[in-house]
Protein backbone atom coordinates (compact mmCIF):
# COMPACT_ATOMS: atom_id res chain seq x y z
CA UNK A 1 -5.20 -5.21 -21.22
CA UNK A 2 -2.58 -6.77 -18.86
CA UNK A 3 0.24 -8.93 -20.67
CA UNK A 4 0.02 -13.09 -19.85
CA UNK A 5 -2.47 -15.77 -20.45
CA UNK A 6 -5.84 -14.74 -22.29
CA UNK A 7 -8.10 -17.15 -19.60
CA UNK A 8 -10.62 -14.31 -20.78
CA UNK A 9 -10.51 -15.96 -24.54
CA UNK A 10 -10.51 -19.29 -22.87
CA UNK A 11 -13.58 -18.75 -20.33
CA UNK A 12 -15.52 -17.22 -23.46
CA UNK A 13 -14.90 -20.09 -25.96
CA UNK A 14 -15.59 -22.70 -22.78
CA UNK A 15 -18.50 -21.07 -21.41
CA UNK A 16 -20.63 -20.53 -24.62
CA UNK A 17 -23.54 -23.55 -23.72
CA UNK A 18 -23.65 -25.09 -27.08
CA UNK A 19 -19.68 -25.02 -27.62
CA UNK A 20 -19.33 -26.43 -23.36
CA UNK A 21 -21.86 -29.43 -24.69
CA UNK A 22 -19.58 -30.00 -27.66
CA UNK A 23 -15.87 -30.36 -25.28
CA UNK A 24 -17.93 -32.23 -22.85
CA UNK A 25 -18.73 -34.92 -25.33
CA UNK A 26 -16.02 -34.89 -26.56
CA UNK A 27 -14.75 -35.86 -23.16
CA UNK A 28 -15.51 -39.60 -24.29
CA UNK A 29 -12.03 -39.32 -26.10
CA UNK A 30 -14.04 -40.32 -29.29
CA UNK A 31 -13.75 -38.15 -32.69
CA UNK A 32 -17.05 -37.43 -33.85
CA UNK A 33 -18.60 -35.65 -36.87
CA UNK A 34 -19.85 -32.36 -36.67
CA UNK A 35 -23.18 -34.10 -37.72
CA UNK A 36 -23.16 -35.81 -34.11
CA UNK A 37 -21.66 -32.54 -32.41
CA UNK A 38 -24.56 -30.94 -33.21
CA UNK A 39 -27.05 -33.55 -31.77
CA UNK A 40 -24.68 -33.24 -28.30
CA UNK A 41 -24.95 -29.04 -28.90
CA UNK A 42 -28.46 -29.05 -29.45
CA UNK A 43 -28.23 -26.25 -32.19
CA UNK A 44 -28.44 -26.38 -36.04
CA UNK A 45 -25.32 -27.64 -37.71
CA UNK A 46 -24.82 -24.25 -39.26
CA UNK A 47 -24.50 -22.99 -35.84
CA UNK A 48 -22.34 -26.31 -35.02
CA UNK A 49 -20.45 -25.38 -37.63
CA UNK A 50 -19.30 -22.18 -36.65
CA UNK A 51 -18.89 -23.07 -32.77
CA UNK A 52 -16.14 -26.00 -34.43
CA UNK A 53 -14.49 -23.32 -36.65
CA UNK A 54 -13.94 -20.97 -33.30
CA UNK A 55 -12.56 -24.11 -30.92
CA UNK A 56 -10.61 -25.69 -33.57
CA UNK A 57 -8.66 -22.47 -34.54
CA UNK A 58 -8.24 -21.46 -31.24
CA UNK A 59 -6.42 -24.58 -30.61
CA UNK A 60 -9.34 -26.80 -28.14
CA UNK A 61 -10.10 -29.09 -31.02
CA UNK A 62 -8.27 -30.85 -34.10
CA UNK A 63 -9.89 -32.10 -36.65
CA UNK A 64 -9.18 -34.82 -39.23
CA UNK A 65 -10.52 -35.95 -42.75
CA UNK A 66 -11.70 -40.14 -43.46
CA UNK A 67 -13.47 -40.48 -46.63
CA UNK A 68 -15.97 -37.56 -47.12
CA UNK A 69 -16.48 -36.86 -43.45
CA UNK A 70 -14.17 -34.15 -41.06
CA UNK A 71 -13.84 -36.23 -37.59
CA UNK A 72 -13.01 -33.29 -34.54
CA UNK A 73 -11.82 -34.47 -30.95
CA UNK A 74 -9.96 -32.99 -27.87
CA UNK A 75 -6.47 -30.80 -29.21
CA UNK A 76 -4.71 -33.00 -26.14
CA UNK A 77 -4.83 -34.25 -22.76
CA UNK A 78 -4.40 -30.63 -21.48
CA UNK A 79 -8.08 -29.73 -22.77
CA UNK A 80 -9.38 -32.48 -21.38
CA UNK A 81 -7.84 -32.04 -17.64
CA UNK A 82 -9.29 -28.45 -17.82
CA UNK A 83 -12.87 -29.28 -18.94
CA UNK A 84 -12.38 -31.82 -16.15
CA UNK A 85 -11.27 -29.61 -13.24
CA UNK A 86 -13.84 -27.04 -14.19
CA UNK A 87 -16.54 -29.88 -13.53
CA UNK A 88 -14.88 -30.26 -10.50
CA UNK A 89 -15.15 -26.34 -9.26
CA UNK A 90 -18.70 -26.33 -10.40
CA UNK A 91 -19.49 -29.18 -8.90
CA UNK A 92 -18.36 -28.15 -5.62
CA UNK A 93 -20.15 -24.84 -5.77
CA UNK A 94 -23.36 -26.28 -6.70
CA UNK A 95 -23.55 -25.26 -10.61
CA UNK A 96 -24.89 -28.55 -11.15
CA UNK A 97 -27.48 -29.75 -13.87
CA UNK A 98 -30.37 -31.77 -12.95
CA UNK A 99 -29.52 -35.10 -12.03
CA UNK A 100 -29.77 -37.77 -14.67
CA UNK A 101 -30.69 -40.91 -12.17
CA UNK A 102 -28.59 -44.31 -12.31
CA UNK A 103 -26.77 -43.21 -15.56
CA UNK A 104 -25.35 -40.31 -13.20
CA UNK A 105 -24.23 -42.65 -10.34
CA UNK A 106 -23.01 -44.93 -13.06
CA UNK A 107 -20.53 -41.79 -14.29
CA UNK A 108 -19.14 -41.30 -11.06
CA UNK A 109 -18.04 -44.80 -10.21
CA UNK A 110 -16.43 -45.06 -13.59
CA UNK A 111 -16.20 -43.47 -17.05
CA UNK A 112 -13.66 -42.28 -19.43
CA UNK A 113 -12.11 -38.89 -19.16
CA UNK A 114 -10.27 -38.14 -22.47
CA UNK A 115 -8.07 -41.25 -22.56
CA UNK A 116 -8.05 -42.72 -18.79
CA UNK A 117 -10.29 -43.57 -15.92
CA UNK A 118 -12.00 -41.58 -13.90
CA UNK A 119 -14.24 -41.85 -11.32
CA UNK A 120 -14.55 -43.50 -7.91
CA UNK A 121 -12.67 -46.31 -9.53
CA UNK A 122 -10.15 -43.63 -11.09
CA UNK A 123 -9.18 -42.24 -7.50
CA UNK A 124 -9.29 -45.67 -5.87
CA UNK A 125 -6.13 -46.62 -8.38
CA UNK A 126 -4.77 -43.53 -7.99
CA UNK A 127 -5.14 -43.64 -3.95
CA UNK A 128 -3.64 -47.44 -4.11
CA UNK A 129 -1.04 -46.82 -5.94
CA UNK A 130 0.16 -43.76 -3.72
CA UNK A 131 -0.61 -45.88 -0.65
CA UNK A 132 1.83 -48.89 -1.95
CA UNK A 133 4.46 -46.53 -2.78
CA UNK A 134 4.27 -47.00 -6.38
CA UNK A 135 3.30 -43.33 -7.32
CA UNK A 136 4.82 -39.95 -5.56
CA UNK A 137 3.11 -36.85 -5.85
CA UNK A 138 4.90 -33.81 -4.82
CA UNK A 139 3.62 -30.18 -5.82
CA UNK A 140 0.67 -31.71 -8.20
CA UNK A 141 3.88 -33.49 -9.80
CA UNK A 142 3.18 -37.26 -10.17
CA UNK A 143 6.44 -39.61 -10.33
CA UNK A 144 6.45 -43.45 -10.62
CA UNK A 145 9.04 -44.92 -8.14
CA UNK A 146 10.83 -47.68 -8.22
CA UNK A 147 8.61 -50.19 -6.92
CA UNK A 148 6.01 -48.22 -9.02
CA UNK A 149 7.91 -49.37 -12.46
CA UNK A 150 7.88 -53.46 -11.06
CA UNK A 151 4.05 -53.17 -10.07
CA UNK A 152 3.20 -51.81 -13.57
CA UNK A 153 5.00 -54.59 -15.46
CA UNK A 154 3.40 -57.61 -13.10
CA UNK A 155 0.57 -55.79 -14.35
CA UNK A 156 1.39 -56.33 -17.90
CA UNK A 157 2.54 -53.38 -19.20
CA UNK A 158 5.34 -52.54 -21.16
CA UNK A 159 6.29 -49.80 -19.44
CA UNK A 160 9.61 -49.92 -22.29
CA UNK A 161 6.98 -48.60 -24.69
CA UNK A 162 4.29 -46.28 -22.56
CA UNK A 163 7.67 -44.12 -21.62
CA UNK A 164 8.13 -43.65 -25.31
CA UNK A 165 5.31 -41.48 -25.96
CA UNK A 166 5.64 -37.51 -25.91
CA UNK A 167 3.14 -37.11 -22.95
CA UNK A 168 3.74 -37.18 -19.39
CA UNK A 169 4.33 -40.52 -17.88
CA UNK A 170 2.41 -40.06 -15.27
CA UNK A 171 0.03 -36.81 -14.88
CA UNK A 172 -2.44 -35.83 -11.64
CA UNK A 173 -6.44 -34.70 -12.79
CA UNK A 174 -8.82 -33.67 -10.39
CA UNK A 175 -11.60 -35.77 -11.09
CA UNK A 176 -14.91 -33.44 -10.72
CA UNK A 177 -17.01 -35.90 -9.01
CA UNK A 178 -15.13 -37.16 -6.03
CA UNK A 179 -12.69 -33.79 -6.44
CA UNK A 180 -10.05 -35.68 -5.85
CA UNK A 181 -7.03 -37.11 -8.13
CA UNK A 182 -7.16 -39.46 -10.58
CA UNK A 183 -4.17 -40.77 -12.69
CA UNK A 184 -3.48 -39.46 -16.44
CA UNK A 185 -0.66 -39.62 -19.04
CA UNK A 186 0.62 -41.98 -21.14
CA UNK A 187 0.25 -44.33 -17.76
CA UNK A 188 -3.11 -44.02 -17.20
CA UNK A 189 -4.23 -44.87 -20.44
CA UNK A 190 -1.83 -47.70 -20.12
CA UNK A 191 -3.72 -49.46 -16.91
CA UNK A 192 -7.47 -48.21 -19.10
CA UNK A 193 -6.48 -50.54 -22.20
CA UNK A 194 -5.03 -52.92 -19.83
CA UNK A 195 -7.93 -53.09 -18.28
CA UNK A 196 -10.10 -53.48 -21.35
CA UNK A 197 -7.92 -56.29 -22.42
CA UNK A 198 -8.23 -58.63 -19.41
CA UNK A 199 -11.72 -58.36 -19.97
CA UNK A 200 -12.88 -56.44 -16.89
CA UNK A 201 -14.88 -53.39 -18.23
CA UNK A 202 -16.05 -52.11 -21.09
CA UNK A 203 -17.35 -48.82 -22.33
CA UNK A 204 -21.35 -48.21 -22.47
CA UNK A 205 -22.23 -47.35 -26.03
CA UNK A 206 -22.90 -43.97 -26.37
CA UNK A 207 -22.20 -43.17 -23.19
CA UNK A 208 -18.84 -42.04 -20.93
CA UNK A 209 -19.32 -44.43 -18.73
CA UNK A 210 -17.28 -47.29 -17.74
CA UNK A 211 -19.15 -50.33 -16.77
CA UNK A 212 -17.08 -53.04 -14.41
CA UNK A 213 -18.32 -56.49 -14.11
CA UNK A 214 -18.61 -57.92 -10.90
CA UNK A 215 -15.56 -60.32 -11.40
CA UNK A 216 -13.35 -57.40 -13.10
CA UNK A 217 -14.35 -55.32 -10.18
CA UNK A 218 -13.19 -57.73 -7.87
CA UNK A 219 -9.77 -58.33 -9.56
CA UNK A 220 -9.13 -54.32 -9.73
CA UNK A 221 -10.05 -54.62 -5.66
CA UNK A 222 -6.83 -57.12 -5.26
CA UNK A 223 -4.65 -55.36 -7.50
CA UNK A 224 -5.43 -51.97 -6.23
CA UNK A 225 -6.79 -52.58 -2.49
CA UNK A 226 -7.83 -49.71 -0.89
């Protein structure tokens, strides 16, 4: 076997059907039983079981203890961008599953990816942010300017405190529906909760999607014009 990177391991663990259904709901950035894993999976929760044993010791999941019940989620943001860009690739060469109707057009104008937006809406930040000079991206690097770090606090963020965090300020994702880039790090969940605090969309129950209301919609349109 050739010395580097095991994506062998990683392709194996990822493409395993019950264990993909399990990191794709997981997607939602929620921690979730392995009672409710299962459900997603579609397999017994023996089987569930072992599938969580496999991705959490191979470092895709962590897992915590409340009460009596073992909560697993996402390791990191890293997971999550790769579940998302593999979306993307299959996606664009057709490995698709059968459309699910509205709730499908509702994921691709908006819904969560790990801990920021993605989506039509996700890019259209992204792309307005680039196009006011606010964000530089150079070699998949992403880099908030200047004029970047006064648009984010007229926005009402503290950007003081996002920079604090131990993730990336600002981090590209190819979002697999439009396959183009949406923003993540510590700054895109930032402008998520910020939007969830003025009131302008809220997460579907049980779902990954990210439902605007016509007014929030409208403000995101003037403070991100396209």
């Amino acid at each position: 076997m050739k010395e580097g990177p095991d994506i062998a391991l990683l392709g194996s663990l990822i493409g395993d059907p019950a264990r993909a259904n399990i990191l794709i709901a997981l997607m939602s950035g929620k921690a979730l039983t392995a009672t409710e894993l299962s459900l997603e999976a579609g397999v017994t929760i023996q089987t569930t079981s072992s599938h969580l044993k496999k991705l959490t010791d191979t470092g895709l999941l962590k897992q915590r203890k409340q009460g009596r019940h073992r909560y697993f989620a996402l390791a990191n943001e890293d997971v999550g961008a790769v579940l998302e860009t593999m979306m993307g690739l299959a996606a664009k060469s057709g490995m698709v599953r059968t459309q699910t109707g509205p709730k499908d057009k509702a994921l691709r104008k908006a819904r969560i990816c790990y801990n920021h937006l993605a989506g039509d809406l996700g890019v259209k930040i992204y792309d307005s942010m680039r196009a006011g000079g606010h964000l530089v991206e150079r070699d998949e690097i992403v880099t908030l300017t200047n004029s970047g770090a006064v648009f984010v606090e007229e926005f009402g963020i503290d950007l003081a405190i996002v920079s604090k965090s131990r993730r990336p300020l600002c981090k590209s994702c190819l979002d697999w529906s439009s396959r183009r880039t949406h923003l993540a790090g510590s700054l895109g969940t930032a402008i998520l909760e910020r939007i969830y605090k003025l009131g302008w969309a809220k997460r579907v129950d049980g779902s990954r999607v990210i439902n605007f209301s016509s007014t929030g919609e409208k403000y995101l349109d003037q403070v991100f014009p396209s």
